[in-house]
N, C-alpha and C. Protein backbone atom coordinates (compact mmCIF):
# COMPACT_ATOMS: atom_id res chain seq x y z
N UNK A 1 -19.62 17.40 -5.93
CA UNK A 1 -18.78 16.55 -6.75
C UNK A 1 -18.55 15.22 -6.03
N UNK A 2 -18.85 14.47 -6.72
CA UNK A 2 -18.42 12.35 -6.25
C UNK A 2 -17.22 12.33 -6.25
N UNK A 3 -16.43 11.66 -4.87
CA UNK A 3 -15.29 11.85 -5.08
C UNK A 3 -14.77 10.07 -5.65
N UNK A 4 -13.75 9.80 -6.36
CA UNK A 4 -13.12 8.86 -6.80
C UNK A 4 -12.58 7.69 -5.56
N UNK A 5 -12.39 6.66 -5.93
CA UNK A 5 -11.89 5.53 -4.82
C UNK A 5 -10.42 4.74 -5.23
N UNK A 6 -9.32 5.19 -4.26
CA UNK A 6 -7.89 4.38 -4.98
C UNK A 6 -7.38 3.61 -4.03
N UNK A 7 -6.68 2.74 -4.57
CA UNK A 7 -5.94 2.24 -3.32
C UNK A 7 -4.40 1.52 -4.17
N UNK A 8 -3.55 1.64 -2.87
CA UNK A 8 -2.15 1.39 -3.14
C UNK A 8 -1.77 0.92 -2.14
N UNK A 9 -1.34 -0.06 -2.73
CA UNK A 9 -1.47 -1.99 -1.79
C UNK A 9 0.19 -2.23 -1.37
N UNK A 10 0.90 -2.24 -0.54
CA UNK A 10 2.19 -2.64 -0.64
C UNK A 10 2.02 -3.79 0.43
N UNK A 11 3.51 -4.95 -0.32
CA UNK A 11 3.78 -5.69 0.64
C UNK A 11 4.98 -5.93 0.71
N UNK A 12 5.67 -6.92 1.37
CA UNK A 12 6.80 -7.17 1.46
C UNK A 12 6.94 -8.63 2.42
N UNK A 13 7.41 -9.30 1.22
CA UNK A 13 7.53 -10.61 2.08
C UNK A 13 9.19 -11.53 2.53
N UNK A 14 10.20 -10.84 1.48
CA UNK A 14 11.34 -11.26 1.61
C UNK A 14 12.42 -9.66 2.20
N UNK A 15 13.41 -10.13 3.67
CA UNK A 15 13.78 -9.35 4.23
C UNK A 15 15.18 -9.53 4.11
N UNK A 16 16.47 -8.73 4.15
CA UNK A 16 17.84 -8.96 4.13
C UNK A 16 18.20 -8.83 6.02
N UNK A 17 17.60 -8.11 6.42
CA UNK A 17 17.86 -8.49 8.31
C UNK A 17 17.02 -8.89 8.83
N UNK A 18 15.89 -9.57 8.74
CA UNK A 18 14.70 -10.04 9.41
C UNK A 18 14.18 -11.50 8.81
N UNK A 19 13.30 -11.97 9.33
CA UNK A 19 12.38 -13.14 9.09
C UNK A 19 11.96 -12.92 8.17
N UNK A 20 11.92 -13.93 6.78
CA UNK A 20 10.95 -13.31 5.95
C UNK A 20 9.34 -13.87 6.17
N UNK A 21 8.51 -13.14 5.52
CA UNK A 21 7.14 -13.81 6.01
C UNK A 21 6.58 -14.29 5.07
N UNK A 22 4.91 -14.82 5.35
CA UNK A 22 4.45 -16.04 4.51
C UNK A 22 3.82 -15.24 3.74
N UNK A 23 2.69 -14.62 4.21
CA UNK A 23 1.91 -14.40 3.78
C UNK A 23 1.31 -12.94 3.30
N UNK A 24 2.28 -12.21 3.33
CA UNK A 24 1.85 -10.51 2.50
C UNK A 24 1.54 -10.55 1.50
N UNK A 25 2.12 -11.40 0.46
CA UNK A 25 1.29 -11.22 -0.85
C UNK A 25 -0.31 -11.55 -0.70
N UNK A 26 -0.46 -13.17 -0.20
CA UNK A 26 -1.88 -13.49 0.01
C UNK A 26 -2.43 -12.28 0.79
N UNK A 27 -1.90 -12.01 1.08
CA UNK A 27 -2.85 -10.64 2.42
C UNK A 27 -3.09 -9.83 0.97
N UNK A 28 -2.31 -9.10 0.55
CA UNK A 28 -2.35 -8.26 -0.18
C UNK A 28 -3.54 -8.21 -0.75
N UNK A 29 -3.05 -9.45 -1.90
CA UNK A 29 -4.43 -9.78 -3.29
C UNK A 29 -5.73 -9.98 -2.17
N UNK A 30 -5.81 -10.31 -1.37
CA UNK A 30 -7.15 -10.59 -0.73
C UNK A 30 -7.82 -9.72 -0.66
N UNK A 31 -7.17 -8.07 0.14
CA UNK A 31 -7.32 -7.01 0.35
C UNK A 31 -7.75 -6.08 -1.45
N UNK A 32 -6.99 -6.65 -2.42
CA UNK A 32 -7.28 -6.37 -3.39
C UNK A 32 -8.62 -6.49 -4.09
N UNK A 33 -8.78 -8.05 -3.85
CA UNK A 33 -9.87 -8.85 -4.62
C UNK A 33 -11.00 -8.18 -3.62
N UNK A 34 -10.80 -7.80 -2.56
CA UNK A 34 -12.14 -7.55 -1.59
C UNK A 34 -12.89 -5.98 -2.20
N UNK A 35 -11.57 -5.10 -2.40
CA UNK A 35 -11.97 -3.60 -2.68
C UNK A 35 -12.71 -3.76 -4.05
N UNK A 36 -12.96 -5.11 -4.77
CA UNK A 36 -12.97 -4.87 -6.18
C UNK A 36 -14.65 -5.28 -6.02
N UNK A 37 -14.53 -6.63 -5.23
CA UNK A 37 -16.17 -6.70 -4.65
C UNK A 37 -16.79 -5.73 -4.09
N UNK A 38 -15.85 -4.90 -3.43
CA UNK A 38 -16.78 -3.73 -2.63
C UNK A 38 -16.71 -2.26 -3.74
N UNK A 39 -16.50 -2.16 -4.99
CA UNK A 39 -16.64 -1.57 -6.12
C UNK A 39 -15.90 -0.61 -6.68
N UNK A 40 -14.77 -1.01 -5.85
CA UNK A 40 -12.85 0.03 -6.03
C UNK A 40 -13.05 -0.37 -7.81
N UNK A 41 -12.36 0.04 -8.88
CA UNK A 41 -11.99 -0.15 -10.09
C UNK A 41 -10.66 -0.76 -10.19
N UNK A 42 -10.57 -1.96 -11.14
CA UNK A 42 -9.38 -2.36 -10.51
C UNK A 42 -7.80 -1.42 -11.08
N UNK A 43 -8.02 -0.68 -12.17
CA UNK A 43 -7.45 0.35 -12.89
C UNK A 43 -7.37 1.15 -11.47
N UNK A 44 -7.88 1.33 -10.45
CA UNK A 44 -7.54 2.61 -9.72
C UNK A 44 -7.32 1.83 -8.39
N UNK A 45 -6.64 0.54 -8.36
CA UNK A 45 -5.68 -0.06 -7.48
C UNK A 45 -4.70 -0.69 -8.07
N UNK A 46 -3.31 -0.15 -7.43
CA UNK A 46 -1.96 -0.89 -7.63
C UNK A 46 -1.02 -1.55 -6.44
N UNK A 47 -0.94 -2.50 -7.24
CA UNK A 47 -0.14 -3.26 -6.22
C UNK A 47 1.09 -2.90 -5.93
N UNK A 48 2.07 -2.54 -5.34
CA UNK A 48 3.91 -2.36 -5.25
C UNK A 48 4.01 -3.50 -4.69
N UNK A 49 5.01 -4.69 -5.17
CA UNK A 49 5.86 -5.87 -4.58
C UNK A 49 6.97 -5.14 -4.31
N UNK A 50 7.41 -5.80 -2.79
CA UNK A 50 8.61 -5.43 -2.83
C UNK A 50 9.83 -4.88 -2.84
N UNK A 51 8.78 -3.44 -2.44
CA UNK A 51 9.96 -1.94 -2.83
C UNK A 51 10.62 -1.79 -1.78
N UNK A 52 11.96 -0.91 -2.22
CA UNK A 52 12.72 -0.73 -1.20
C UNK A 52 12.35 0.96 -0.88
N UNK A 53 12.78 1.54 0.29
CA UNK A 53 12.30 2.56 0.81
C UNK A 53 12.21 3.69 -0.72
N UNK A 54 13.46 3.58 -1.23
CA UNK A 54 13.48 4.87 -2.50
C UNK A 54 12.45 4.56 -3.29
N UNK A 55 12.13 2.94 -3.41
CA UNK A 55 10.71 2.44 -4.92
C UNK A 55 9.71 3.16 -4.09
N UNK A 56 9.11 2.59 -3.08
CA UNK A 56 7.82 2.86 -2.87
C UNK A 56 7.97 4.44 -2.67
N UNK A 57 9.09 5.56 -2.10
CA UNK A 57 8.50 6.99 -2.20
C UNK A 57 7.96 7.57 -3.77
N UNK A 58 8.95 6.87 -4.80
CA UNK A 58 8.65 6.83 -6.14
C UNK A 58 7.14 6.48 -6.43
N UNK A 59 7.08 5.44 -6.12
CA UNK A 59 5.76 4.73 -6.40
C UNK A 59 4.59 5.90 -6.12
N UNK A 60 4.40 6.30 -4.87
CA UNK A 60 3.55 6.86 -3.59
C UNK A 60 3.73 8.40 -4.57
N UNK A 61 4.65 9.28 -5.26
CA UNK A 61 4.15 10.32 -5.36
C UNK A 61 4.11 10.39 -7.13
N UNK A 62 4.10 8.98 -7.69
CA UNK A 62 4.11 8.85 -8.92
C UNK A 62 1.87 8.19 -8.91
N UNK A 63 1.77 7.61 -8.01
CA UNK A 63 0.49 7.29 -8.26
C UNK A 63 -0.46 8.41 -7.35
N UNK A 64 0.03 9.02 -6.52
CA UNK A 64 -0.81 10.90 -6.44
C UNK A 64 -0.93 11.66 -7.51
N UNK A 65 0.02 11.92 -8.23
CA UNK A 65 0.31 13.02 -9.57
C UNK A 65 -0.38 11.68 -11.03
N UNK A 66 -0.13 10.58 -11.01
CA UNK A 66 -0.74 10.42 -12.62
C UNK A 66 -2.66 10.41 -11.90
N UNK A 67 -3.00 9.97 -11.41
CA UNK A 67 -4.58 10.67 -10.91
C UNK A 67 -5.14 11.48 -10.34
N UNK A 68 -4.02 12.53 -10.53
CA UNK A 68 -4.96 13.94 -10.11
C UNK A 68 -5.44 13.77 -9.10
N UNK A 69 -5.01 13.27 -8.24
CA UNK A 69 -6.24 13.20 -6.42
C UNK A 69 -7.06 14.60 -6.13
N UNK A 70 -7.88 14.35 -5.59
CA UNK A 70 -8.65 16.09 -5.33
C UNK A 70 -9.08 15.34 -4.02
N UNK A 71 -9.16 16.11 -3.02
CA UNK A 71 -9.87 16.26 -1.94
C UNK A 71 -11.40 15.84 -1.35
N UNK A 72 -12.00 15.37 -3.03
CA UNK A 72 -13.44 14.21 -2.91
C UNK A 72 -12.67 12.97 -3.27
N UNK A 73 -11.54 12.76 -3.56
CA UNK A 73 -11.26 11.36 -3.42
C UNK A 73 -10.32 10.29 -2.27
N UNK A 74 -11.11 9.42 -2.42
CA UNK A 74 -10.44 8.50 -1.34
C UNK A 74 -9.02 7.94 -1.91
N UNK A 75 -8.30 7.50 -0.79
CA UNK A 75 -7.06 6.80 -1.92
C UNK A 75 -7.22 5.89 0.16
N UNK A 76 -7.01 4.86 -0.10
CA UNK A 76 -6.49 3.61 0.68
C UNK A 76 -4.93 3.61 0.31
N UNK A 77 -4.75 3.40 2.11
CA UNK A 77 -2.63 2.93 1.86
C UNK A 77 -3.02 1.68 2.69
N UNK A 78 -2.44 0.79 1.96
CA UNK A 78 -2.56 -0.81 2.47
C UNK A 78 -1.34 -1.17 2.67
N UNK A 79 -0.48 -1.53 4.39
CA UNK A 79 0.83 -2.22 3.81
C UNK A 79 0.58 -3.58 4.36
N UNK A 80 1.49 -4.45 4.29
CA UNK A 80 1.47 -5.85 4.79
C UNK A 80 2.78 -6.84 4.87
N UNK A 81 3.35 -6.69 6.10
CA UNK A 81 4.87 -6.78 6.22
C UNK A 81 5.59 -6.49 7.88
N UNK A 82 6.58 -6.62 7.62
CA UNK A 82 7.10 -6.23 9.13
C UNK A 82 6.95 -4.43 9.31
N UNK A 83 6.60 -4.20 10.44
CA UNK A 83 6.00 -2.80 11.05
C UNK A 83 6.51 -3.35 12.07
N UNK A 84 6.89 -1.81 13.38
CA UNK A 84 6.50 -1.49 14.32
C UNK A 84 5.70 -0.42 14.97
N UNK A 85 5.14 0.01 16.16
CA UNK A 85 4.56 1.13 16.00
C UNK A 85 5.48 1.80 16.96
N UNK A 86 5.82 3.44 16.91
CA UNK A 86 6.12 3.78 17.51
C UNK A 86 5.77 4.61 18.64
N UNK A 87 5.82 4.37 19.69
CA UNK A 87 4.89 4.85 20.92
C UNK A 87 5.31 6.46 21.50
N UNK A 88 6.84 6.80 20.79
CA UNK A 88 6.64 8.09 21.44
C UNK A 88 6.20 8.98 20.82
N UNK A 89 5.40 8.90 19.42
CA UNK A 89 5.22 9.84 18.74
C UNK A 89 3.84 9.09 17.57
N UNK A 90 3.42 8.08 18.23
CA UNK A 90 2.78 6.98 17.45
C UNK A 90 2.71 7.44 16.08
N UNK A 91 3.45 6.83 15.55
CA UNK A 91 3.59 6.97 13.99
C UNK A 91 4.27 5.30 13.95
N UNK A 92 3.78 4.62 12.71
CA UNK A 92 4.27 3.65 12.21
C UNK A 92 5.69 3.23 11.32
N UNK A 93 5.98 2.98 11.60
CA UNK A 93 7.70 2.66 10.72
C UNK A 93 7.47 0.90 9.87
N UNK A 94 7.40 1.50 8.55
CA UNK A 94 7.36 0.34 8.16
C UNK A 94 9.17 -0.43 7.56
N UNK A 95 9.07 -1.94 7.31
CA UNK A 95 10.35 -2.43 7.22
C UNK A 95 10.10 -2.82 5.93
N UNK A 96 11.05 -2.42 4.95
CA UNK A 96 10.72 -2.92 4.03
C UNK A 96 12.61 -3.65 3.54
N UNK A 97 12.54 -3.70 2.63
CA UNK A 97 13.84 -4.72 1.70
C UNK A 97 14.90 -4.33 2.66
């Protein structure tokens, strides 16, 4: 079985305790427009602007369950925003709203 190709793009460019930044959206769509040249469907990439921690868990198990993911398909997590990494357990913490 061929497995399917998704991707779910988040960014975040405006912060209530931090710097906000320039350029996550442009990052974003770039990252977007690139998967579409490289033959992603654009129906099976979504963008999230902007979510706050509760949107994007919404988002994240609302776009697993409406496409059926199976185990031949790829799904891409794209974020683009303030991160740190964390070194005692390296896992990423992202910052969002």
């Amino acid at each position: 079985m061929k497995g399917r190709f998704f991707a779910l793009i988040v960014y975040t460019n405006k912060y209530k305790n931090f710097e906000d930044l320039l350029s996550p959206k442009e990052d974003a769509e770039v990252v977007k427009n690139t998967l579409i040249q490289r033959g992603y469907k654009d129906k099976n990439i979504q963008l999230c602007r902007e979510p706050t921690m509760n949107e994007l868990d919404t988002e994240i198990k609302k776009f697993y369950r409406n496409r059926k993911l199976t185990s031949h398909d790829t799904l891409l997590f794209y974020y683009s925003g303030h991160g740190e990494l964390a070194l005692e357990n390296d896992s990423l913490l992202f910052v969002l709203k």
